[in-house]
Protein backbone atom coordinates (compact mmCIF):
# COMPACT_ATOMS: atom_id res chain seq x y z
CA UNK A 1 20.67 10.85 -5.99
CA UNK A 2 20.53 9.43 -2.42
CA UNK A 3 17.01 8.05 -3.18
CA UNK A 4 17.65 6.73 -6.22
CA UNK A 5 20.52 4.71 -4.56
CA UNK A 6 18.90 3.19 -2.22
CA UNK A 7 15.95 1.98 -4.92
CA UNK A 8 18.58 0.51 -6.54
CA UNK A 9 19.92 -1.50 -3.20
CA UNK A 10 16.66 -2.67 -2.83
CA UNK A 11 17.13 -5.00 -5.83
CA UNK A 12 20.46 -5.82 -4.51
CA UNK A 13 20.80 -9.68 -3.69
CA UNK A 14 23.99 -9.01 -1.73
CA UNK A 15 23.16 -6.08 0.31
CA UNK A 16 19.55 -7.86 1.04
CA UNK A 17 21.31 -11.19 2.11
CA UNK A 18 23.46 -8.81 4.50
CA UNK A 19 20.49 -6.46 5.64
CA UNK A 20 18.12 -9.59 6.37
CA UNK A 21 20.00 -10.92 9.10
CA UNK A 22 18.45 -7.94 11.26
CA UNK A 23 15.53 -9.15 13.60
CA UNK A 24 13.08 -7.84 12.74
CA UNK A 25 12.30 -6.65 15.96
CA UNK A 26 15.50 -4.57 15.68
CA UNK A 27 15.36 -0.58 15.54
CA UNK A 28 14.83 0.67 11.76
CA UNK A 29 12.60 -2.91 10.93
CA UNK A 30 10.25 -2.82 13.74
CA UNK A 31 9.51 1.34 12.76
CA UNK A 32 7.70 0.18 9.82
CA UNK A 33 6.90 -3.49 10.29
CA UNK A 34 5.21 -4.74 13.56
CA UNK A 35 6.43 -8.29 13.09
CA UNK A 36 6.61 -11.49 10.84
CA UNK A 37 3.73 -13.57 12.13
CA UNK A 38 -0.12 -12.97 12.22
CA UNK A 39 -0.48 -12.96 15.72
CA UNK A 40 2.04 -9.98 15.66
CA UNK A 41 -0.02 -8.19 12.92
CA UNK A 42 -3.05 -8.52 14.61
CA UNK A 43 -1.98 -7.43 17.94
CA UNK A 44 -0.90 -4.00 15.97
CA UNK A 45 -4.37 -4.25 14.08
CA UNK A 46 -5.86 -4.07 17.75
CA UNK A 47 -3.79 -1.30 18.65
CA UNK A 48 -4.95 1.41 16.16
CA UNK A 49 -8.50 -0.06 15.86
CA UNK A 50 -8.51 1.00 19.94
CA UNK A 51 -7.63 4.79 18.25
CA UNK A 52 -10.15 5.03 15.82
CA UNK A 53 -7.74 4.56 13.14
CA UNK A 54 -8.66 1.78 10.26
CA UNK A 55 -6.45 -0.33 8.76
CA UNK A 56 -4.74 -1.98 5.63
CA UNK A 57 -2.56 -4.86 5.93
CA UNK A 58 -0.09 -6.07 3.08
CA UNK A 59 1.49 -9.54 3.66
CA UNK A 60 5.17 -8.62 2.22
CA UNK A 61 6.72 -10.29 -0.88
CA UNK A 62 6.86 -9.29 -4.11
CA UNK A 63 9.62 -11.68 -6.10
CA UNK A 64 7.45 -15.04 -6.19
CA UNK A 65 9.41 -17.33 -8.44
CA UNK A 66 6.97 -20.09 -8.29
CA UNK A 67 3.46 -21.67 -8.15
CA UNK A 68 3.97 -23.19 -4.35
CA UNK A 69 5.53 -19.41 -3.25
CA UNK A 70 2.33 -18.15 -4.78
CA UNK A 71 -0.22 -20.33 -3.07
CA UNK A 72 1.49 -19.65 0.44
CA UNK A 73 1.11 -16.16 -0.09
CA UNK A 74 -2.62 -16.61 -1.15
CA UNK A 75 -2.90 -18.67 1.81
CA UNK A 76 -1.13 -16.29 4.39
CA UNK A 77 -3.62 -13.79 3.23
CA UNK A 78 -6.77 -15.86 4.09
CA UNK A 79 -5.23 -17.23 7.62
CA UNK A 80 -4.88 -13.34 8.21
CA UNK A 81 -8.60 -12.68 7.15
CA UNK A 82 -10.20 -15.51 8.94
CA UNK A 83 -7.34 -14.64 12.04
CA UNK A 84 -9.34 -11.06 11.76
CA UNK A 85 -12.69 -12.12 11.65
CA UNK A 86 -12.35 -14.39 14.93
CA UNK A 87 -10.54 -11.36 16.60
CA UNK A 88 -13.77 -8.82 15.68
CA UNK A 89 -11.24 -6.73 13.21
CA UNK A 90 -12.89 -7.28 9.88
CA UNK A 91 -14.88 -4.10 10.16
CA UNK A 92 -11.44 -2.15 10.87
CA UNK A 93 -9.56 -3.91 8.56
CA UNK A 94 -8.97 -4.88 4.80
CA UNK A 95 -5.98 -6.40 2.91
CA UNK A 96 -4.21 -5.22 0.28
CA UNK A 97 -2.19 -7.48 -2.00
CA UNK A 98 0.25 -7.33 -4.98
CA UNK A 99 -0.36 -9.26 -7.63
CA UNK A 100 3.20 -9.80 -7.99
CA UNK A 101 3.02 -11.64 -4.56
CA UNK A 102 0.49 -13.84 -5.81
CA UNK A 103 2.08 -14.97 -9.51
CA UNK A 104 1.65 -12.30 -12.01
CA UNK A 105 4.93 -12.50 -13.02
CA UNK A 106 4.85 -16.14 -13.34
CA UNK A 107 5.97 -16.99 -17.43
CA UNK A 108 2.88 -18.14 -19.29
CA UNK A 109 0.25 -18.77 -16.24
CA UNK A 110 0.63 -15.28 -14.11
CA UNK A 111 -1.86 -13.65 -15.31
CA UNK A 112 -4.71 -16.56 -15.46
CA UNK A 113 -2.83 -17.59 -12.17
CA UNK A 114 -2.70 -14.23 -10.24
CA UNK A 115 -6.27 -13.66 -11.26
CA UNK A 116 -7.70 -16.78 -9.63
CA UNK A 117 -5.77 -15.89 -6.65
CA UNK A 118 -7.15 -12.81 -6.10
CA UNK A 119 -10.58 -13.66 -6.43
CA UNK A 120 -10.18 -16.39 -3.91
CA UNK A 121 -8.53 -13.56 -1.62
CA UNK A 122 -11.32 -11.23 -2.15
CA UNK A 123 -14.19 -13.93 -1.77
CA UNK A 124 -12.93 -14.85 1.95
CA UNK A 125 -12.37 -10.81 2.46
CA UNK A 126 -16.07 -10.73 1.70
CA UNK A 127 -17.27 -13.56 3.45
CA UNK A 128 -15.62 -11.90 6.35
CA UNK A 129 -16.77 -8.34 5.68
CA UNK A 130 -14.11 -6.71 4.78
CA UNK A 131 -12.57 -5.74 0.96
CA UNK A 132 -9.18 -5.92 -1.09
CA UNK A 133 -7.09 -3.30 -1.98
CA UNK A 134 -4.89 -4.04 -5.54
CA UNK A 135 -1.57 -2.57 -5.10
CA UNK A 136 0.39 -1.01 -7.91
CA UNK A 137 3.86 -2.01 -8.42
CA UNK A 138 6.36 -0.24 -10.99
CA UNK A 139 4.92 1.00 -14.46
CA UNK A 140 5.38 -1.61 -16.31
CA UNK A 141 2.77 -3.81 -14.33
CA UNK A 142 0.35 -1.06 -14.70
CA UNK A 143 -1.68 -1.71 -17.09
CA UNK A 144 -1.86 -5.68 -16.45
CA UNK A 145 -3.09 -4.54 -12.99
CA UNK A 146 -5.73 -2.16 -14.13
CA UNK A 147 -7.01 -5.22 -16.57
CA UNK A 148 -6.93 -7.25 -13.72
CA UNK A 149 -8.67 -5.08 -11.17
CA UNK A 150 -11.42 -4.66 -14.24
CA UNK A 151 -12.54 -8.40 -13.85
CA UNK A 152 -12.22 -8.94 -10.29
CA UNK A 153 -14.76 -5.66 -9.70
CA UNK A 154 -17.29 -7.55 -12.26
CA UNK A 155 -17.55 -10.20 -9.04
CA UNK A 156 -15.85 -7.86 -6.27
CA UNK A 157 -16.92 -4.52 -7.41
CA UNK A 158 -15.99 -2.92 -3.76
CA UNK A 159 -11.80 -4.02 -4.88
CA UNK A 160 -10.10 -1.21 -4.47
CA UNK A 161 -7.44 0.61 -7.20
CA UNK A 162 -4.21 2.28 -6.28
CA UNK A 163 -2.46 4.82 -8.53
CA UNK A 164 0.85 6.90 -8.77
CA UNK A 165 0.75 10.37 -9.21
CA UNK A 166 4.50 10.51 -10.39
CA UNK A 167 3.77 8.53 -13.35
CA UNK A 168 2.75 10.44 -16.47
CA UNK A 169 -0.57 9.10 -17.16
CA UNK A 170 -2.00 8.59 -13.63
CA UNK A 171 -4.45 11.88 -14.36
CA UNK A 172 -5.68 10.12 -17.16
CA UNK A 173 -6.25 6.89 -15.21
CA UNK A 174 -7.91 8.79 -12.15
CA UNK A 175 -10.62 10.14 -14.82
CA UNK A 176 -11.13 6.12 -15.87
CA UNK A 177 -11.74 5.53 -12.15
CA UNK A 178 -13.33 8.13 -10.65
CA UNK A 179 -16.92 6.68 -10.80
CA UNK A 180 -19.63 5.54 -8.62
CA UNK A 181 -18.27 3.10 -6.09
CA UNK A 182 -14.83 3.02 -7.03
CA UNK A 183 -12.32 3.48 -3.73
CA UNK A 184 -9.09 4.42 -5.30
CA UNK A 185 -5.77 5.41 -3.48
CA UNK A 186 -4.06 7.91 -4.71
CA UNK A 187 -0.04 7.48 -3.66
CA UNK A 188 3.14 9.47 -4.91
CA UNK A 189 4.49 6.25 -6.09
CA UNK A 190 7.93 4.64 -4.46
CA UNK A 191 9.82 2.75 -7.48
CA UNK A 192 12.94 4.05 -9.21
CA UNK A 193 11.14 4.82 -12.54
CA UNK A 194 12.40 6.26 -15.97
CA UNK A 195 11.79 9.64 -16.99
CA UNK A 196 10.07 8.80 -20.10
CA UNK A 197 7.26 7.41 -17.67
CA UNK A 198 7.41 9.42 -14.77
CA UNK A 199 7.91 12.54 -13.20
CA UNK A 200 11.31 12.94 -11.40
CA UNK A 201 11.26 16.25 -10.18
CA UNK A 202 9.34 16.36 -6.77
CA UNK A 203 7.82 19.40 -7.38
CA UNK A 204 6.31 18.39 -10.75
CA UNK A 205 4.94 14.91 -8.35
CA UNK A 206 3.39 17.15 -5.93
CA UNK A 207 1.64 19.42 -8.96
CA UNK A 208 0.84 15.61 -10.84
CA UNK A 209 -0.48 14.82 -6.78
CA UNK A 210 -2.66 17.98 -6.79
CA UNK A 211 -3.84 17.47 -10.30
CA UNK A 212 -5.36 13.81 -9.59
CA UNK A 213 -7.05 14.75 -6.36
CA UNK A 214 -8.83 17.13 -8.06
CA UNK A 215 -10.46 14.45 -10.17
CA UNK A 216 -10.90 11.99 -7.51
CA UNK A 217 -12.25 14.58 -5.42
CA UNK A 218 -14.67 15.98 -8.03
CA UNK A 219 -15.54 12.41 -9.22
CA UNK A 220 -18.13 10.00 -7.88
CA UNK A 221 -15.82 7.59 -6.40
CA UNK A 222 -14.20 7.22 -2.94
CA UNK A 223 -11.01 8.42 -3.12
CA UNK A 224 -8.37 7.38 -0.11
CA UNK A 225 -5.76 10.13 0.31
CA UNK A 226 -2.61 8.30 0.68
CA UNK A 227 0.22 10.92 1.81
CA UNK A 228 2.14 12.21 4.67
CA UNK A 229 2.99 15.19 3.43
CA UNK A 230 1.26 18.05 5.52
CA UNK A 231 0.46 20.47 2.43
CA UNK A 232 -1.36 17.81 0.35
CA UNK A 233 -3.42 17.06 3.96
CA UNK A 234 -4.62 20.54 3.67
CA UNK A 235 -5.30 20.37 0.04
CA UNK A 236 -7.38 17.58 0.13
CA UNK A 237 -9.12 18.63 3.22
CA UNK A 238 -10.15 21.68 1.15
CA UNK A 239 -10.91 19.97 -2.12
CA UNK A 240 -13.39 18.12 -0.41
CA UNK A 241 -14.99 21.05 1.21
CA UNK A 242 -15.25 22.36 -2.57
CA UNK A 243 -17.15 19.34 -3.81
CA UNK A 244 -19.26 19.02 -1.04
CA UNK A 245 -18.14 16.20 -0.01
CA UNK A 246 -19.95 13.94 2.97
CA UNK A 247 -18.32 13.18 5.62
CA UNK A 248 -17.09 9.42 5.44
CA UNK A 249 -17.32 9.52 1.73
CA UNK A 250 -12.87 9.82 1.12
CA UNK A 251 -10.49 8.75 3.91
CA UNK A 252 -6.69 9.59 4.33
CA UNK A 253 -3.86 6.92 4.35
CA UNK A 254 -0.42 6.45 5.91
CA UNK A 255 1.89 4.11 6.52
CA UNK A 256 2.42 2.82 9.84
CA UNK A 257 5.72 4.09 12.01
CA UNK A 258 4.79 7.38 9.89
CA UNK A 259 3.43 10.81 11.55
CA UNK A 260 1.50 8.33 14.12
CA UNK A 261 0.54 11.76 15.87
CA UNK A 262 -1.03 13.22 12.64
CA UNK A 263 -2.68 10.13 12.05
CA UNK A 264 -4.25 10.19 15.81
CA UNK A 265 -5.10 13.92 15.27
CA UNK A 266 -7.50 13.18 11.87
CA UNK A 267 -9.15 10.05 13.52
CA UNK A 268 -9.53 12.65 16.88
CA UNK A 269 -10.72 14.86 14.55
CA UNK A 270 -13.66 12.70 12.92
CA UNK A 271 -11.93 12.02 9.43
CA UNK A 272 -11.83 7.85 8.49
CA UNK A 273 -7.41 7.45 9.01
CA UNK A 274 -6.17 4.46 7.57
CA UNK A 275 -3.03 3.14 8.55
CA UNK A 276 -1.21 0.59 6.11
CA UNK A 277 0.42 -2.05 8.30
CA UNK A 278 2.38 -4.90 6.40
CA UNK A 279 3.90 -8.13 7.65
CA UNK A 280 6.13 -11.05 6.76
CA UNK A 281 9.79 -11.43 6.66
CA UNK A 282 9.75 -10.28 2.96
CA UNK A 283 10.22 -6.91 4.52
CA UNK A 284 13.51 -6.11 3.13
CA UNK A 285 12.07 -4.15 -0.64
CA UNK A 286 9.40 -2.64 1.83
CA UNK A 287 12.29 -0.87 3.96
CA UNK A 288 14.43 0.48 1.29
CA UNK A 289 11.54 2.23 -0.36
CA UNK A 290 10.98 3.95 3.09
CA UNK A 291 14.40 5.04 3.11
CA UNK A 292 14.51 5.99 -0.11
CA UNK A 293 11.21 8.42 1.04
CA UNK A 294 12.83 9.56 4.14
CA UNK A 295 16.68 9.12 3.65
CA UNK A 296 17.37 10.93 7.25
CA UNK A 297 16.02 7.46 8.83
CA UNK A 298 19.28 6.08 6.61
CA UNK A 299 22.12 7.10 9.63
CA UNK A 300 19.89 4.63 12.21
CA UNK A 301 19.67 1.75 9.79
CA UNK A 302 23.11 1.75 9.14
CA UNK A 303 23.99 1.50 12.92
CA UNK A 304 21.66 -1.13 13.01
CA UNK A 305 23.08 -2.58 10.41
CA UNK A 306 26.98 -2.00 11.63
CA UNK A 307 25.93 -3.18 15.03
CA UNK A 308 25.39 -6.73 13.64
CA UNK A 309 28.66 -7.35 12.27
């Protein structure tokens, strides 16, 4: 019930006009988002390249209204990737980017619109040596962003495909994706989704989890386990061990603020660890679905929160 509150406040235009007067350097924010600017992002980039640990940066916003809110996002995005590329990062670090961010949504033109948008952003990501990563949103941009992904990797085969193992059909999509050459993230998924579509239960997410890393995993693709939670580490660490798999040829994910230890311990450990990093002062959807994941963070936001008033 708690979680499913707090994915609700997260579409809340009163509570997020409140909540966004926090710095974002403040307590709660700066956990999971290392600043607004790129020069802020990069410095963090720096940080974890220095531990082994690769990374994945999202530039935050998802509720682009407009052509002109679109185009800044596309052109945050290659700032970020040229900003990269003069720092020596491109090898440690890719982008990941919601089509949402970059016009999908848009009536009539989002999906022409968000298309071209994300080709330029994986064209400088490649003239920079480094890929693209197509976030999934809530289920009913799914399939929209599985057509889309299918003619970007017909240019930019190396785009990379994230899935949700709470939703009902993920298996099915892991078996679509699980070829040759295909990087594909495998997430629990963090929207408030019906029943009908997903699985609710967190036990019967775990077994869905399980179930699609088992494909992945026995698949010719490269998946990226994204998770923090400790048993599905051990899983997939033994899945691949089943398959045979290479070393290099799967990674782990997590976000960053999260089990920063852990993540230090697999990159120690030889295993590729990449931390998801994201950026902007759109972070205010972004926090709530970390609460919502770990609700016992919920008491320090709120003094945060009190503390501004």
């Amino acid at each position: 019930m708690l979680r499913q509150g707090l994915l609700l406040l997260a579409k809340s235009r009163q509570v997020k006009e409140l909540v966004t007067r926090l710095p974002v350097s403040s307590g709660i924010v700066s956990r999971y988002v290392p600043g607004e600017r790129i020069a802020e992002v990069v410095a963090a980039t720096r940080t974890l390249a220095e531990d082994g640990r690769l990374i994945t940066i999202d530039f935050l916003g998802e509720d682009t209204t407009d052509e002109d809110q679109a185009e800044a996002t596309v052109t945050a995005y290659l700032d970020l990737l040229e900003a990269l590329s003069a720092e020596g990062l491109s090898r440690n670090a890719e982008v990941s980017v919601k089509l949402s961010a970059i016009g999908q949504a848009l009536p009539e033109v989002g999906v022409k619109l968000s298309l071209e948008n994300a080709r330029r952003i994986c064209r400088a990501a490649r003239n920079t040596g480094t890929t693209v990563t197509l976030d999934m949103e809530d289920h009913t941009t799914t399939d929209q962003t599985l057509e889309t992904l299918r003619e970007l990797r017909k240019d930019f085969p190396e785009t990379g495909a994230v899935v949700q193992a709470y939703l009902r059909r993920t298996e099915d999509d892991c078996r679509a994706l699980a070829f040759e050459g295909s990087r594909v993230r495998l997430c629990k998924g963090a929207y408030n989704e019906p029943e009908t579509v997903a699985f609710v239960d967190r036990h019967e997410v775990d077994k869905s989890y399980v179930r699609c890393l088992k494909v992945l995993m026995a698949g010719q693709g490269y998946p990226m386990v994204a998770t923090h939670d400790p048993r599905m580490i051990k899983i997939a660490g033994a899945l691949a061990t089943r398959f045979d798999r290479a070393p290099g040829s799967y990674e782990y994910q997590m976000l960053f603020g999260i089990r920063t230890e852990e993540q230090k311990r697999l990159a120690a450990a030889g295993e590729r660890m990449r931390v998801y990093v994201p950026f902007g002062a759109e972070w205010y959807g972004y926090l709530m679905r970390r609460l919502a994941e770990r609700p016992a963070n919920l008491t320090f936001f709120l003094r945060s929160l009190l503390s501004q008033k």
